[in-house]
Structure formats: C-alpha cells, structure tokens
Protein backbone atom coordinates (compact mmCIF):
# COMPACT_ATOMS: atom_id res chain seq x y z
CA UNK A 1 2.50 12.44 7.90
CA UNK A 2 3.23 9.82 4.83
CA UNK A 3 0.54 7.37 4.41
CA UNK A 4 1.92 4.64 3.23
CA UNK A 5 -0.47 1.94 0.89
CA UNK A 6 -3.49 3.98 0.04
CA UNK A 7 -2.68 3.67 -3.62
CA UNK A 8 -1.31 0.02 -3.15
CA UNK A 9 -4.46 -1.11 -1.55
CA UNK A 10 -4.98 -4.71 -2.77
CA UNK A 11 -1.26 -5.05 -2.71
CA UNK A 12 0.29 -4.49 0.38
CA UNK A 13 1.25 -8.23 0.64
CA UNK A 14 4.62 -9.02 2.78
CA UNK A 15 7.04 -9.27 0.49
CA UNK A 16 6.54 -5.89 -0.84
CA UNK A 17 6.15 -4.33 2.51
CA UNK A 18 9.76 -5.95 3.31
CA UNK A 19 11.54 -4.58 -0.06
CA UNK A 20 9.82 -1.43 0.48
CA UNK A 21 9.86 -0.35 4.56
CA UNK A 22 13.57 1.09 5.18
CA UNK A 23 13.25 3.43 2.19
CA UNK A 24 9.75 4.59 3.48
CA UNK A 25 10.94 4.84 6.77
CA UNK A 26 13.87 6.45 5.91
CA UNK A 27 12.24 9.27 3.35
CA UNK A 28 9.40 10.12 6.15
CA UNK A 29 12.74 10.51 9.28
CA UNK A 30 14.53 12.91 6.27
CA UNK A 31 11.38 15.17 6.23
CA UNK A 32 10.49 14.81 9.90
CA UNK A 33 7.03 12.95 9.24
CA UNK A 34 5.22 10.28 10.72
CA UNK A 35 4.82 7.01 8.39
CA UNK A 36 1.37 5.53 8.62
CA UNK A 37 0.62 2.32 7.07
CA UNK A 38 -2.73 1.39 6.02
CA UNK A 39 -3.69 -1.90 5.36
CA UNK A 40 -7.15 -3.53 4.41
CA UNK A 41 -6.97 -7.14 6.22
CA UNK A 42 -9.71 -9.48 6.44
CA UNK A 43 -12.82 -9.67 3.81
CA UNK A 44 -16.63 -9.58 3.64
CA UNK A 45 -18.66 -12.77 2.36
CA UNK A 46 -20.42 -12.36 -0.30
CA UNK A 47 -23.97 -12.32 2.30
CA UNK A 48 -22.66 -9.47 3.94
CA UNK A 49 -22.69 -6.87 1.24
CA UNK A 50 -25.49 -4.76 1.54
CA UNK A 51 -27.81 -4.77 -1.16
CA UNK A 52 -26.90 -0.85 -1.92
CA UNK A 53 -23.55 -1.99 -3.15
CA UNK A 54 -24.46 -3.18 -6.39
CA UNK A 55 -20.85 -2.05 -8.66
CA UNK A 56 -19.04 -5.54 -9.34
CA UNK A 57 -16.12 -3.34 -8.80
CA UNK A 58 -17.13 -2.60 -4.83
CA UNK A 59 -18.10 -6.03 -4.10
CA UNK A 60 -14.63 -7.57 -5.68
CA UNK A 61 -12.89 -4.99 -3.57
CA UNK A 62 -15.04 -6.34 -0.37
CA UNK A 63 -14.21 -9.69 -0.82
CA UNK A 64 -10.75 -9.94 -2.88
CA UNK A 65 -8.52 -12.27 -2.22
CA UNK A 66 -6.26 -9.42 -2.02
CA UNK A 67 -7.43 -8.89 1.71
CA UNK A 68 -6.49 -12.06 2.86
CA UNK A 69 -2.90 -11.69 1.54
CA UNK A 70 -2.46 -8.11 3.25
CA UNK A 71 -4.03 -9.90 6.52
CA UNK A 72 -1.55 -12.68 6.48
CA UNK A 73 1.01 -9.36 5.76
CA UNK A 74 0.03 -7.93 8.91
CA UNK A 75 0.18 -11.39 10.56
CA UNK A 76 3.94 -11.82 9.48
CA UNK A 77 4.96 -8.47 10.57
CA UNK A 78 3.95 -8.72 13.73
CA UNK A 79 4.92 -11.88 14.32
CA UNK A 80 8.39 -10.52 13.23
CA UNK A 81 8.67 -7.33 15.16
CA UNK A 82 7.87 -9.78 17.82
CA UNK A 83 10.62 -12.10 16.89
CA UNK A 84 13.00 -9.00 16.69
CA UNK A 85 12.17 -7.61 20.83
CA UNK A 86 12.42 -11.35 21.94
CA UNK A 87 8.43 -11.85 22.29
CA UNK A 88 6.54 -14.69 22.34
C-alpha cells in the first residue's frame, strides 16, 4: 500500500490533491498497490488541548488553519466524485 499525504500533512489542500491524484493513482496500479490517502480535516479549539500538550509546535498542529483547508479538500472531492456518478 502507498500512503499518500503523511509527509504533506498540513497541505493536502484541493488543488494539490487535483494536480497530484492520476500520477499517484497511476504509480500505485503500476506496482499493484493500494493508494491510501490520509487527510487531517477538522481542528481542536484552543480549550480542548489537554494541558499535557504543552510544545507550541503540537498545539499549532491541533488547531492550524491548515485543517480547515484539507477539510474543505475532502468536502470538494466528494462533492465531485459525486458530481462524476450523477449523485446528489
């Protein structure tokens, strides 16, 4: 299996994922894989990190904007794989 966005976390925003999802596809087919994409949508507020995460760096990942924009990623790639089967 290829996962796909591990090192992109943060990043996996639609555009990207567009450019980027035939050639993925395509390499994982070649070597008779499975492509899994991992995404981290949605955030934490700032109230909900636990008190044992203290690292600026954790608590920017837990509540970077950067979640929102790979949420509204997944959002528009479902919506158009739904588009594409005739789905409403």
């Amino acid at each position: 299996m290829y996962l796909w966005g591990l090192i992109m976390s943060g990043h996996m925003d639609e555009k990207r994922i567009v450019k980027l999802f035939s050639a993925m596809e395509n390499k994982a087919e070649h070597d008779g894989r499975m492509l899994e994409i991992l995404f981290h949508p949605g955030r934490s507020s700032l109230e909900e990190i636990s008190k044992d995460v203290e690292q600026k760096d954790a608590i920017e990942f837990y509540i970077s904007e950067n979640r929102t924009i790979e949420k509204q990623a997944v959002y528009a790639l479902d919506l158009a794989q739904k588009a594409r089967k005739g789905e409403r």
